[in-house]
Protein backbone atom coordinates (compact mmCIF):
# COMPACT_ATOMS: atom_id res chain seq x y z
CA UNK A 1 14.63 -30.20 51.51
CA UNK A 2 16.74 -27.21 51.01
CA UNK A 3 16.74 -28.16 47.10
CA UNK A 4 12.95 -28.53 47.02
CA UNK A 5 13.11 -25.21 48.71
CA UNK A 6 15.48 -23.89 46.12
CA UNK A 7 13.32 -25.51 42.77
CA UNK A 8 10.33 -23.71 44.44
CA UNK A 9 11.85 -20.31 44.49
CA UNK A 10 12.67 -20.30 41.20
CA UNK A 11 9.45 -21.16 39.88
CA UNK A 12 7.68 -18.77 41.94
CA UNK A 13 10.20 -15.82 40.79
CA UNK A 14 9.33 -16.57 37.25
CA UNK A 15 5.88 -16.99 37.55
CA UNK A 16 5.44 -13.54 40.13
CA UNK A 17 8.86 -11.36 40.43
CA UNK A 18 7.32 -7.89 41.34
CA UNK A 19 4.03 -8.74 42.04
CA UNK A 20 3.68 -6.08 44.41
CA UNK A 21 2.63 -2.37 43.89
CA UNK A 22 4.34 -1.14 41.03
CA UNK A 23 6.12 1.43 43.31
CA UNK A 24 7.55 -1.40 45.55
CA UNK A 25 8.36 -3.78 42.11
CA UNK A 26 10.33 -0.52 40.46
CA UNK A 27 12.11 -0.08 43.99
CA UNK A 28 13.16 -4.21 43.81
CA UNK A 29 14.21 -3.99 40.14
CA UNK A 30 16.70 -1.23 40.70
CA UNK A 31 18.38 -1.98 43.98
CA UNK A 32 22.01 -3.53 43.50
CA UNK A 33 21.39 -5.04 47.26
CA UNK A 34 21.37 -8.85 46.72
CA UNK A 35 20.11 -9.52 50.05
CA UNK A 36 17.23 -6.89 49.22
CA UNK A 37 16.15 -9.09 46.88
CA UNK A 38 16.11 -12.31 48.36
CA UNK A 39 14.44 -11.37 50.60
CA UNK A 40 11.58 -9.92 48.23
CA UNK A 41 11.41 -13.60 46.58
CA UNK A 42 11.42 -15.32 50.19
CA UNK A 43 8.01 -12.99 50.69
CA UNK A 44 6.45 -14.30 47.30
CA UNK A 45 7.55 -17.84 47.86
CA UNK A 46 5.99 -18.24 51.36
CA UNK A 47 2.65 -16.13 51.29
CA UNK A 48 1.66 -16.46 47.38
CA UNK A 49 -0.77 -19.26 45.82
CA UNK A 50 -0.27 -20.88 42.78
CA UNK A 51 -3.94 -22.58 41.55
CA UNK A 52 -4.59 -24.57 38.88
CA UNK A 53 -8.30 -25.81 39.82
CA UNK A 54 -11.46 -24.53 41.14
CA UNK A 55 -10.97 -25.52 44.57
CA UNK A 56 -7.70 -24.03 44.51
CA UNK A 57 -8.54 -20.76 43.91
CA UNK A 58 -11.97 -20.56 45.79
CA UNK A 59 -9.34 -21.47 48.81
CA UNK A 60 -6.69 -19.15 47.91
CA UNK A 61 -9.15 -16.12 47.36
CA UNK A 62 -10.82 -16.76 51.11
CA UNK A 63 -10.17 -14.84 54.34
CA UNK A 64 -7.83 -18.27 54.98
CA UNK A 65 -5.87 -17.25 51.87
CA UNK A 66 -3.14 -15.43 50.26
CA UNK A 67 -2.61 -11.99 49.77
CA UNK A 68 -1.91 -12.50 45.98
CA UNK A 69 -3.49 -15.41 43.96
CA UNK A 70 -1.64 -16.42 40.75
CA UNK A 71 -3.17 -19.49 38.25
CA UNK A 72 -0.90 -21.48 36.19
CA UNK A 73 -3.48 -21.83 33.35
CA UNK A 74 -7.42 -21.02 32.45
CA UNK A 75 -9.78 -21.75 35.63
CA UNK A 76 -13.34 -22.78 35.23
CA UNK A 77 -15.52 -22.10 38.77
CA UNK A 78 -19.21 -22.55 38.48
CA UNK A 79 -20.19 -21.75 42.10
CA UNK A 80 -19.89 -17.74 42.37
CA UNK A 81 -16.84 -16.87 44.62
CA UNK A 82 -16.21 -14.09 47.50
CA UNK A 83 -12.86 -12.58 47.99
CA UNK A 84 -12.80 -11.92 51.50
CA UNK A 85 -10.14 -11.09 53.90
CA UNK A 86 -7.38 -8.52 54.97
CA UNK A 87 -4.41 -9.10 53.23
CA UNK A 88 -0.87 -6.76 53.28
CA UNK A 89 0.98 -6.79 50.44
CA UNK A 90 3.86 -9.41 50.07
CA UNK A 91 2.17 -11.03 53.18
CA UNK A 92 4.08 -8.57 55.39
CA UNK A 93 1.48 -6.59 57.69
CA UNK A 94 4.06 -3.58 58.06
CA UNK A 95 3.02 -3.33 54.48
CA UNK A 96 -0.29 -1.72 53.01
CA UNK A 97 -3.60 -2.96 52.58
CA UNK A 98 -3.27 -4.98 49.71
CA UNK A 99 -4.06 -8.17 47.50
CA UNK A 100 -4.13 -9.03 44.00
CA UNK A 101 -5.47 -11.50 41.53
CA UNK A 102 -3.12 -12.21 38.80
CA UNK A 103 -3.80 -14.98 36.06
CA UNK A 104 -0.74 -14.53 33.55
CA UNK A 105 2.90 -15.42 33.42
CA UNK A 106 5.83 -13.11 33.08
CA UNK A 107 9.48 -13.41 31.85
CA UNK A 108 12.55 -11.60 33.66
CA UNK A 109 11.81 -8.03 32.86
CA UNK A 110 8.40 -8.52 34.21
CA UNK A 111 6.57 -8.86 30.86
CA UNK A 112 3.55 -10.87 30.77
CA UNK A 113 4.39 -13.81 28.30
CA UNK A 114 1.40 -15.10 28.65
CA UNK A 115 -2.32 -14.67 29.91
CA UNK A 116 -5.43 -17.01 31.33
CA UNK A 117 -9.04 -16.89 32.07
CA UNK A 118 -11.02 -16.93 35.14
CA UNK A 119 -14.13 -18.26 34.62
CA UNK A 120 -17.09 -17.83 37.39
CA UNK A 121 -20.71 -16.57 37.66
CA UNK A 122 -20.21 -14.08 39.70
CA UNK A 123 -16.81 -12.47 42.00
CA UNK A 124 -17.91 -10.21 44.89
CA UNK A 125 -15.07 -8.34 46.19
CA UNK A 126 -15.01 -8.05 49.82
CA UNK A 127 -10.84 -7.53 50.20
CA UNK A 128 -9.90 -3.82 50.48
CA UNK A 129 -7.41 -2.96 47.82
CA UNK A 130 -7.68 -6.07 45.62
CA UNK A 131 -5.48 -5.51 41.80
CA UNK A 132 -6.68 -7.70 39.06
CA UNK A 133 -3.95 -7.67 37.00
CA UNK A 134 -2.95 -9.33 33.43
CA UNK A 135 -5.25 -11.99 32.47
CA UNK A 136 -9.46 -11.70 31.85
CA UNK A 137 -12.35 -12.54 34.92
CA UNK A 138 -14.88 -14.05 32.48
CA UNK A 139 -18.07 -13.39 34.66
CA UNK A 140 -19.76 -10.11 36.49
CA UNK A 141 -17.41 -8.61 39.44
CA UNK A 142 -19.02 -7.07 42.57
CA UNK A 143 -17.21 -4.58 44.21
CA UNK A 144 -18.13 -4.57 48.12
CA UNK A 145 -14.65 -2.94 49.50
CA UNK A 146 -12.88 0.42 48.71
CA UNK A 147 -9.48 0.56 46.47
CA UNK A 148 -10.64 -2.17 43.92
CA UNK A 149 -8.09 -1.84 40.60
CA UNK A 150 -8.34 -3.23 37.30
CA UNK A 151 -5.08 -3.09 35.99
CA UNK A 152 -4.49 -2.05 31.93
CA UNK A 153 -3.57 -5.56 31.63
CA UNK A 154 -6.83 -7.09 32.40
CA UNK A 155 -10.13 -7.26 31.33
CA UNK A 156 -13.71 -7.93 32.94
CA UNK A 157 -15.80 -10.27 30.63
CA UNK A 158 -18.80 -9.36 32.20
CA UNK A 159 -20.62 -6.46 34.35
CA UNK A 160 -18.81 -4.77 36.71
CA UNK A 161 -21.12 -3.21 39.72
CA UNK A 162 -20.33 -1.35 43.20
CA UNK A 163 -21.70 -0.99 46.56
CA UNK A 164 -22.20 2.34 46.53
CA UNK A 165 -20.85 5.66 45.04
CA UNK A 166 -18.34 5.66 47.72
CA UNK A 167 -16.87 2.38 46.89
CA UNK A 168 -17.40 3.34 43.12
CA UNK A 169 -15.18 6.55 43.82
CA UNK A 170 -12.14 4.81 45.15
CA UNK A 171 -11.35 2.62 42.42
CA UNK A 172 -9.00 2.77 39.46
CA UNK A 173 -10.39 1.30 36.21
CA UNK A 174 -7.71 1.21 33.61
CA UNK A 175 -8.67 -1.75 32.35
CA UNK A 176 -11.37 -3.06 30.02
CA UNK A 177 -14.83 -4.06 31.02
CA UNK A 178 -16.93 -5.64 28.30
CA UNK A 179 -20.66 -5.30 30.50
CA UNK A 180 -21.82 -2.27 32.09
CA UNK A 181 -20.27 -0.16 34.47
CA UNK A 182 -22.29 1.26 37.57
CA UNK A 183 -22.99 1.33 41.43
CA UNK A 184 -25.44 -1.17 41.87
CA UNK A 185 -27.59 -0.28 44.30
CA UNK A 186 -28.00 3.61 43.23
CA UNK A 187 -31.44 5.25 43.75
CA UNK A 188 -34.32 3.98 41.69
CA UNK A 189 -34.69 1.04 39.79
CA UNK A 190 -31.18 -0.87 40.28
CA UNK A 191 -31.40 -4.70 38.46
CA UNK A 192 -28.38 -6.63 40.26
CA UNK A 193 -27.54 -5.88 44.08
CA UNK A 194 -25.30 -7.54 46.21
CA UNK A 195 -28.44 -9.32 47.28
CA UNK A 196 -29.61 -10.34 43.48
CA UNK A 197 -29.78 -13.99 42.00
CA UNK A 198 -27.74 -14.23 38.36
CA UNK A 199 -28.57 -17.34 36.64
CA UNK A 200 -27.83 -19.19 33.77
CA UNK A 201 -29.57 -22.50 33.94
CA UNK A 202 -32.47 -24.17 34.85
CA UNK A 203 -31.60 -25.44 38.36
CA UNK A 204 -30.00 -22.30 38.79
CA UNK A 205 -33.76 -20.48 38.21
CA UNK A 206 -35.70 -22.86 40.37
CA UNK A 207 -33.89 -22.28 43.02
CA UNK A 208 -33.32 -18.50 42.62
CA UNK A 209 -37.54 -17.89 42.29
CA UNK A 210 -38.33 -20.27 45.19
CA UNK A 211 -39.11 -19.03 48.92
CA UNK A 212 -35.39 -19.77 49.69
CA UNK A 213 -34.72 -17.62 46.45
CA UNK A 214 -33.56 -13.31 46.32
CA UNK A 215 -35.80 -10.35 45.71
CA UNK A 216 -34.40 -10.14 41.86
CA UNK A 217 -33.41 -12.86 39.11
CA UNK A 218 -31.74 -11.46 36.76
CA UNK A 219 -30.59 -13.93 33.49
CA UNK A 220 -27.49 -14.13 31.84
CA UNK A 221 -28.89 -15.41 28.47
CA UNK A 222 -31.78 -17.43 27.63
CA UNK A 223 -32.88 -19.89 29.81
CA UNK A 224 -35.16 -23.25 29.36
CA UNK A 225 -37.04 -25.53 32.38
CA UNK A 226 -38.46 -28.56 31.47
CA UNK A 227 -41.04 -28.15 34.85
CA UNK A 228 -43.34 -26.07 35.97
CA UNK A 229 -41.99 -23.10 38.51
CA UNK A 230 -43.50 -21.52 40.86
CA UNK A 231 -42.32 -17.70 42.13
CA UNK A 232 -43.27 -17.66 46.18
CA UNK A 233 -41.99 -16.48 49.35
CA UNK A 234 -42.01 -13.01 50.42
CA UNK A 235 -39.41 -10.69 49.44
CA UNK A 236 -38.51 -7.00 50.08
CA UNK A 237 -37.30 -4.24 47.53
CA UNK A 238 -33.18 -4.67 47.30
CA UNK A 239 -33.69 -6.98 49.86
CA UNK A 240 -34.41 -4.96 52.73
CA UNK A 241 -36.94 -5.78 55.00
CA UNK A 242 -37.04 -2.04 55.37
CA UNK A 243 -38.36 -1.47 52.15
CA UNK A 244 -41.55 -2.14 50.32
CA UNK A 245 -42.42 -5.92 49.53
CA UNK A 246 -41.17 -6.24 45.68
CA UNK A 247 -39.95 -8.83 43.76
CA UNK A 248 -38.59 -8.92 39.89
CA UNK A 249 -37.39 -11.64 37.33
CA UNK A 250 -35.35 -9.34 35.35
CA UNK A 251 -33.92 -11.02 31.87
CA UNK A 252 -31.91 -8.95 30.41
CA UNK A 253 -28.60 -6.49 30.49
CA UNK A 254 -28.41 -2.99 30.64
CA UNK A 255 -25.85 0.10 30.26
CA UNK A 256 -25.52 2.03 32.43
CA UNK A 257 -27.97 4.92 32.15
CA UNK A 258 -30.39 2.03 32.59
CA UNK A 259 -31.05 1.43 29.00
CA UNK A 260 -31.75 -2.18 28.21
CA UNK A 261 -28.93 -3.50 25.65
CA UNK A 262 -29.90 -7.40 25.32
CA UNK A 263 -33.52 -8.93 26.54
CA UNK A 264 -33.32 -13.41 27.08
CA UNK A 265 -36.54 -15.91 26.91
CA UNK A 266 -37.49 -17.61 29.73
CA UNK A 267 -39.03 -20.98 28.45
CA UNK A 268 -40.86 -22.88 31.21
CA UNK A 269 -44.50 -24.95 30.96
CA UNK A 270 -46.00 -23.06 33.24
CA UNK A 271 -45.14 -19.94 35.87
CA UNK A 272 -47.15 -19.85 39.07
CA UNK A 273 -46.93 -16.55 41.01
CA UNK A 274 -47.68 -16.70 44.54
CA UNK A 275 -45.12 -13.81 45.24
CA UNK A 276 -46.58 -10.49 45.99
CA UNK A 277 -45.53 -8.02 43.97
CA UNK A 278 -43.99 -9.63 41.56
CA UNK A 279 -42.71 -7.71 38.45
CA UNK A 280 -41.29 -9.26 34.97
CA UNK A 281 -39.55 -6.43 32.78
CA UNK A 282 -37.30 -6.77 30.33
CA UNK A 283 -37.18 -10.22 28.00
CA UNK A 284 -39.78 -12.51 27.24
CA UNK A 285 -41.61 -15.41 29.83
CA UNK A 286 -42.53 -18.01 26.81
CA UNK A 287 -44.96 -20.40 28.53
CA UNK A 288 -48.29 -19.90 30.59
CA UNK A 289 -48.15 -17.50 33.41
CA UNK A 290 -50.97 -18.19 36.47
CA UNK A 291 -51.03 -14.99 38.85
CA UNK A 292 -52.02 -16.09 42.64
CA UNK A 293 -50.99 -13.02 44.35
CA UNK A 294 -51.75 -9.35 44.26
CA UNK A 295 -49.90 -6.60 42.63
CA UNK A 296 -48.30 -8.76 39.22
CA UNK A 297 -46.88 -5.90 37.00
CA UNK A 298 -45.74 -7.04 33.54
CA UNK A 299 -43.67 -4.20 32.04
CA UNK A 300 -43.74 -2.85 28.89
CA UNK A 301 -40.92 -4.00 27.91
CA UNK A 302 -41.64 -7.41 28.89
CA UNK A 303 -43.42 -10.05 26.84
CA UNK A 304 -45.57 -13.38 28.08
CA UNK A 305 -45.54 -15.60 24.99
CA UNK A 306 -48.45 -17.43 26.15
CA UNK A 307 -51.41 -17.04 27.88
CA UNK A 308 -51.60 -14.99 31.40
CA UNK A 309 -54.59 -16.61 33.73
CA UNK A 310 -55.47 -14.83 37.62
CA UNK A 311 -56.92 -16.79 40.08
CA UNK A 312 -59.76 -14.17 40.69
CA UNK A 313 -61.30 -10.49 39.83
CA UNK A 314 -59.45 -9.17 43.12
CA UNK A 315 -56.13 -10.28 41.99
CA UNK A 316 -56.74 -9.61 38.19
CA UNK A 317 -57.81 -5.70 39.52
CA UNK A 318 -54.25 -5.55 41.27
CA UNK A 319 -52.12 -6.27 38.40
CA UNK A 320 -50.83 -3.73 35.87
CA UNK A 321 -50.53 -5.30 32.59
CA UNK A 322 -48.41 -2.70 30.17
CA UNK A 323 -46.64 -5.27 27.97
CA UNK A 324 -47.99 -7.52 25.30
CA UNK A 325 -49.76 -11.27 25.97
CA UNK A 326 -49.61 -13.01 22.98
CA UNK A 327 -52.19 -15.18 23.96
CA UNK A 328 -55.61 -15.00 26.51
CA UNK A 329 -56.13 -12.26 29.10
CA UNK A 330 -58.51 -13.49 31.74
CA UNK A 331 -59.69 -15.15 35.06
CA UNK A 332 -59.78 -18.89 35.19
């Protein structure tokens, strides 16, 4: 047992030596105190996780898991993920807030030798204090908690939004993000909340536009459905109940003065809308669109590559048509 004990160590050391705060790392690499240090690599050994799978790191990155997360190679995760949690660093609560991410491999002097991909839809950030460090989240990152860092090291492949300016104000952002850059939920039009729907398939679609869907669906490239859809339930603006009733199928990205930068098709049969309020800005709807509800606003930067039918004159006298219809205009 003691040698298992004793392999395990070792691995861990050469995986994760210092993967504290740099303050606390410099502090370990210059002390002469042997027993110092052991007992530094005793913390990492007992309280860190080492993932090499989806499940793995969906576990290690939950309020039941580890205050820093290391992967031994590139992780795919198709279901989005929350970090969630209080974590200290090294596991130790006399320690600070603290937790960290870290998908890479390092040699003695704490060079990274060699660096991996985390792969998911969508991260929302709920841990105060969370470092990714060294290796690339492939996928947008959510920032919910205050003291989120992105490490020189690492990169977002994606969008990177925050609560608020608050949360937005306490981060460090060294790093490289790919995607725009912004608090999410900032006055006026804001496309992706906390509360939005990002999809990238059909199922994915269906599900986000049905009455169990979110108040915005926002698309991550074009998208194709065999079926007919239909848009219903009731929604509010950002999702508060608070707010006015508002819905939106948003395809597209945008920087972050709001200017769109890439617009997706949406290819389906046939769209029903029986969601008040609904709005469609931003990419094209290629297919038939059939308007049940009052208040359907197609944007004019929005496109319906098809025809765009109303179930009467009341509902056809709500709607604000200010983008192009490639094909018939009318009641049916």
């Amino acid at each position: 047992m003691k040698f298992r004990l004793f392999l395990l160590s070792i691995l861990v050391v050469g995986l994760l030596a210092a993967c504290g705060s740099d303050d606390q790392a410099s502090n370990e690499e210059t002390t002469e105190d042997d027993a110092t240090a052991e007992e530094g690599e005793a913390d990492v050994v007992t309280t860190a996780s080492l993932v090499n799978d989806a499940d793995a790191f969906v576990n290690a990155v939950s309020e039941n898991g580890t205050w820093i997360i290391a992967t031994l190679g590139d992780v795919t995760i198709e279901e989005d993920v929350v970090v969630a949690g209080e974590f200290h660093d090294k596991g130790d609560e006399a320690n600070d807030i603290y937790r960290k991410i870290a998908p890479y491999t390092q040699d003695e002097d704490h060079n990274i030798t060699e660096s991996f991909t985390i792969t998911v839809p969508k991260l929302t950030v709920q841990s105060e204090n969370l470092k990714l460090q060294g290796g690339t989240l492939a996928g947008d990152v959510y920032v919910e908690a205050n003291g989120f860092t992105l490490d020189a090291s690492a990169t977002i492949d994606g969008n990177l939004y925050f609560a608020s300016e608050d949360v937005q104000a306490t981060a460090v952002i060294d790093g490289t993000v790919t995607g725009a850059n912004e608090v999410a939920a900032a006055e006026g039009e804001a496309d992706v909340v906390t509360t939005a729907s990002l999809v990238n398939d059909a199922d994915a679609f269906v599900n986000a536009v049905s009455e169990n869907g979110t108040w915005i669906i926002a698309t991550l490239g074009d998208v194709t459905i065999k079926e007919d859809v239909v848009v219903a339930g009731e929604f509010h603006d950002k999702g508060d109940e608070a707010n006015d009733i508002y819905r939106k199928i948003a395809p597209y990205t945008q920087d972050e003065d709001r200017n769109i930068t890439e617009s997706f098709t949406i290819t389906v049969p046939k769209l029903t809308v029986q969601s008040e309020n609904l709005k469609l800005q931003g990419g094209t709807l290629a297919g038939d669109v059939y308007v049940e509800a009052n208040g359907f606003t197609l944007d004019a930067s929005a496109t319906i590559d098809g025809n765009l039918y109303f179930a009467d004159a009341d509902v056809e006298a709500t709607a604000v048509i200010d983008g192009e219809v490639t094909g018939t205009t009318e009641v049916q």
